[in-house]
Protein backbone atom coordinates (compact mmCIF):
# COMPACT_ATOMS: atom_id res chain seq x y z
CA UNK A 1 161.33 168.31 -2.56
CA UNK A 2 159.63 167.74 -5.93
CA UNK A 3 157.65 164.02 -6.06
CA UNK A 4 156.86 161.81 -8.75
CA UNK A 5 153.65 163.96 -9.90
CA UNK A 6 155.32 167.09 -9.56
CA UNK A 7 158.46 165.94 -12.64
CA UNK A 8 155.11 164.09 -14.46
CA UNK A 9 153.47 167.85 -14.48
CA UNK A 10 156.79 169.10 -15.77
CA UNK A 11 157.32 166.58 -18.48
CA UNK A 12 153.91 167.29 -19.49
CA UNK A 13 154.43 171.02 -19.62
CA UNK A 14 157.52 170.69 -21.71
CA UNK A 15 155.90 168.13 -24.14
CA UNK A 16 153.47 170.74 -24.51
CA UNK A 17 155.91 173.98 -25.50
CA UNK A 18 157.67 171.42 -28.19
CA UNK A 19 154.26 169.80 -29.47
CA UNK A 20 152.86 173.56 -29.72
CA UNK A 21 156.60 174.71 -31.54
CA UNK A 22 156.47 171.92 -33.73
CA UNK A 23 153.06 173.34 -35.11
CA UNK A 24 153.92 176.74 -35.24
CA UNK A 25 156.81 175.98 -37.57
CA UNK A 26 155.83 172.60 -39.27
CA UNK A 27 152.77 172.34 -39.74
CA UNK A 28 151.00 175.85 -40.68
CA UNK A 29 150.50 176.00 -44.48
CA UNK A 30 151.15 179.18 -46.44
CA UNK A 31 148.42 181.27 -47.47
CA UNK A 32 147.91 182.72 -51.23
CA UNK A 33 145.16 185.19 -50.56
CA UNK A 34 144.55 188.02 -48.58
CA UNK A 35 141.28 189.02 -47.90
CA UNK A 36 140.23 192.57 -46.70
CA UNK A 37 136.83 193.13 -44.78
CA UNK A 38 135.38 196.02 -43.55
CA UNK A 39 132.32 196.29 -41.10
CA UNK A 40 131.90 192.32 -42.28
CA UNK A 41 131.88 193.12 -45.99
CA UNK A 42 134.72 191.74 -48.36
CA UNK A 43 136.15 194.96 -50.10
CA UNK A 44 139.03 193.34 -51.77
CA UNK A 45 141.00 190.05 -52.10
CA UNK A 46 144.59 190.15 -53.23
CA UNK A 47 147.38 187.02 -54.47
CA UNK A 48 149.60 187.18 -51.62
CA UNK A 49 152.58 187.23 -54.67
CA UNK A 50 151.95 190.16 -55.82
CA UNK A 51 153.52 193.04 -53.87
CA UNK A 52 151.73 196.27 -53.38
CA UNK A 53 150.41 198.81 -50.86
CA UNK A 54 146.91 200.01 -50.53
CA UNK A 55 144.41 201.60 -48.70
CA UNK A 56 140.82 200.60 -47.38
CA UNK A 57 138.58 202.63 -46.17
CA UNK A 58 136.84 201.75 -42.83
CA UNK A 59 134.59 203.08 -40.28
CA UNK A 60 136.24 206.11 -39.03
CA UNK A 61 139.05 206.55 -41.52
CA UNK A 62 141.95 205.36 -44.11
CA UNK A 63 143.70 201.98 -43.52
CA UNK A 64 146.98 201.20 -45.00
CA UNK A 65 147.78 197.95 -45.59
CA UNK A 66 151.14 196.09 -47.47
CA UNK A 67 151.95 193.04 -49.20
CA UNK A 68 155.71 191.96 -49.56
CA UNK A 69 157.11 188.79 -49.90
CA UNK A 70 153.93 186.93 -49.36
CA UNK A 71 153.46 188.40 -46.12
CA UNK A 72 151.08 191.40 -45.23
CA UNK A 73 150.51 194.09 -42.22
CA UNK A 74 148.52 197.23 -41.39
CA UNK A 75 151.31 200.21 -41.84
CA UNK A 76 148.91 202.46 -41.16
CA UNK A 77 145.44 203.10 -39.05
CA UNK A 78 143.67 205.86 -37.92
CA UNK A 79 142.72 203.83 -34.59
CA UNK A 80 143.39 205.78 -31.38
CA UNK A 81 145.71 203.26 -30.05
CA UNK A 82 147.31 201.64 -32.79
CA UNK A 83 147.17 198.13 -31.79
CA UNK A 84 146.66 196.43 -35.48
CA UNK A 85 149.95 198.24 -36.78
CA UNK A 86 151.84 196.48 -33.44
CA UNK A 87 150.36 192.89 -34.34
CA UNK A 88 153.19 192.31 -36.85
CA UNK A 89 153.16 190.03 -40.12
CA UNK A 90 150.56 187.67 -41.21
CA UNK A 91 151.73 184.97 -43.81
CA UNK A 92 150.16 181.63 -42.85
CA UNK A 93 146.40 180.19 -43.49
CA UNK A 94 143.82 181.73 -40.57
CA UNK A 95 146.23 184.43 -39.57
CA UNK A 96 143.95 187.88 -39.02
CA UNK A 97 144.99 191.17 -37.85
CA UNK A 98 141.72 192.98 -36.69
CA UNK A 99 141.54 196.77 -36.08
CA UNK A 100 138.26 196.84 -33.92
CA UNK A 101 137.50 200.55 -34.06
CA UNK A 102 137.93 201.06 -38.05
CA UNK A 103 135.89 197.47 -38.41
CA UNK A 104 138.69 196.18 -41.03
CA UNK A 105 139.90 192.85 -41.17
CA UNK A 106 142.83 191.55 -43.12
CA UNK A 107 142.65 187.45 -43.08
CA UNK A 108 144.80 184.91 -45.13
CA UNK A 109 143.41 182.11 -47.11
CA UNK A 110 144.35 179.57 -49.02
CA UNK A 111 143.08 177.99 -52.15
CA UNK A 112 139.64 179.57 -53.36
CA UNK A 113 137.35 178.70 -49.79
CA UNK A 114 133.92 178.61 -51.61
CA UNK A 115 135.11 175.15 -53.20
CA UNK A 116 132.96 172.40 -51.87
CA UNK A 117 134.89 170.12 -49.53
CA UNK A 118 134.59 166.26 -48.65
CA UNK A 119 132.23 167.42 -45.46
CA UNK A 120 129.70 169.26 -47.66
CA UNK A 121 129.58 167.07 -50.48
């Protein structure tokens, strides 16, 4: 027999899965850059509208990494496991796809980040 604290948990879990929905789909802004690092470094920052393949090179080999339709992925790694080509599609503002043996990064940004904001004014 559920009680009254048992359907309050459940309300609360399900008000949770639609709040965290709603800002998955509503609320995440676009990016416009993507920003390559490797070992820490920036090696490259590309307009997310302009579509193009390239290839970085990290710690222990090539990285291939494409840009189509404002959306980017690693295609290829030389990683022993792979797990940065299986994280998928990056499109929106703090998305990163990390491949920790090669030490590259692939991040999206938004407008120019060194801008001063209200906080550092």
């Amino acid at each position: 027999m559920l009680k009254i604290g048992d359907y309050c948990l459940i309300a609360l879990l399900v008000l949770g899965m639609f709040a965290s929905l709603f800002t998955k789909y509503f609320l995440q802004t676009p990016g416009e850059w993507l920003v390559v690092e490797v070992a820490g470094q920036e090696e490259r920052r590309v307009k997310l509208t302009h579509n193009e393949s390239f290839t970085i090179r990290g710690k222990i080999g090539d990285t291939t990494i494409v840009i189509q339709d404002k959306k980017a992925w690693i295609t290829e790694s030389p990683c022993p496991f792979h797990v940065c080509e299986h994280m998928g599609k990056i499109e929106y503002q703090g998305s990163m796809v990390v491949c920790v043996p090669n030490q590259v990064l692939i991040r999206i940004t938004g407008h120019d980040e060194n801008q001063l904001d209200g906080i550092t004014r």
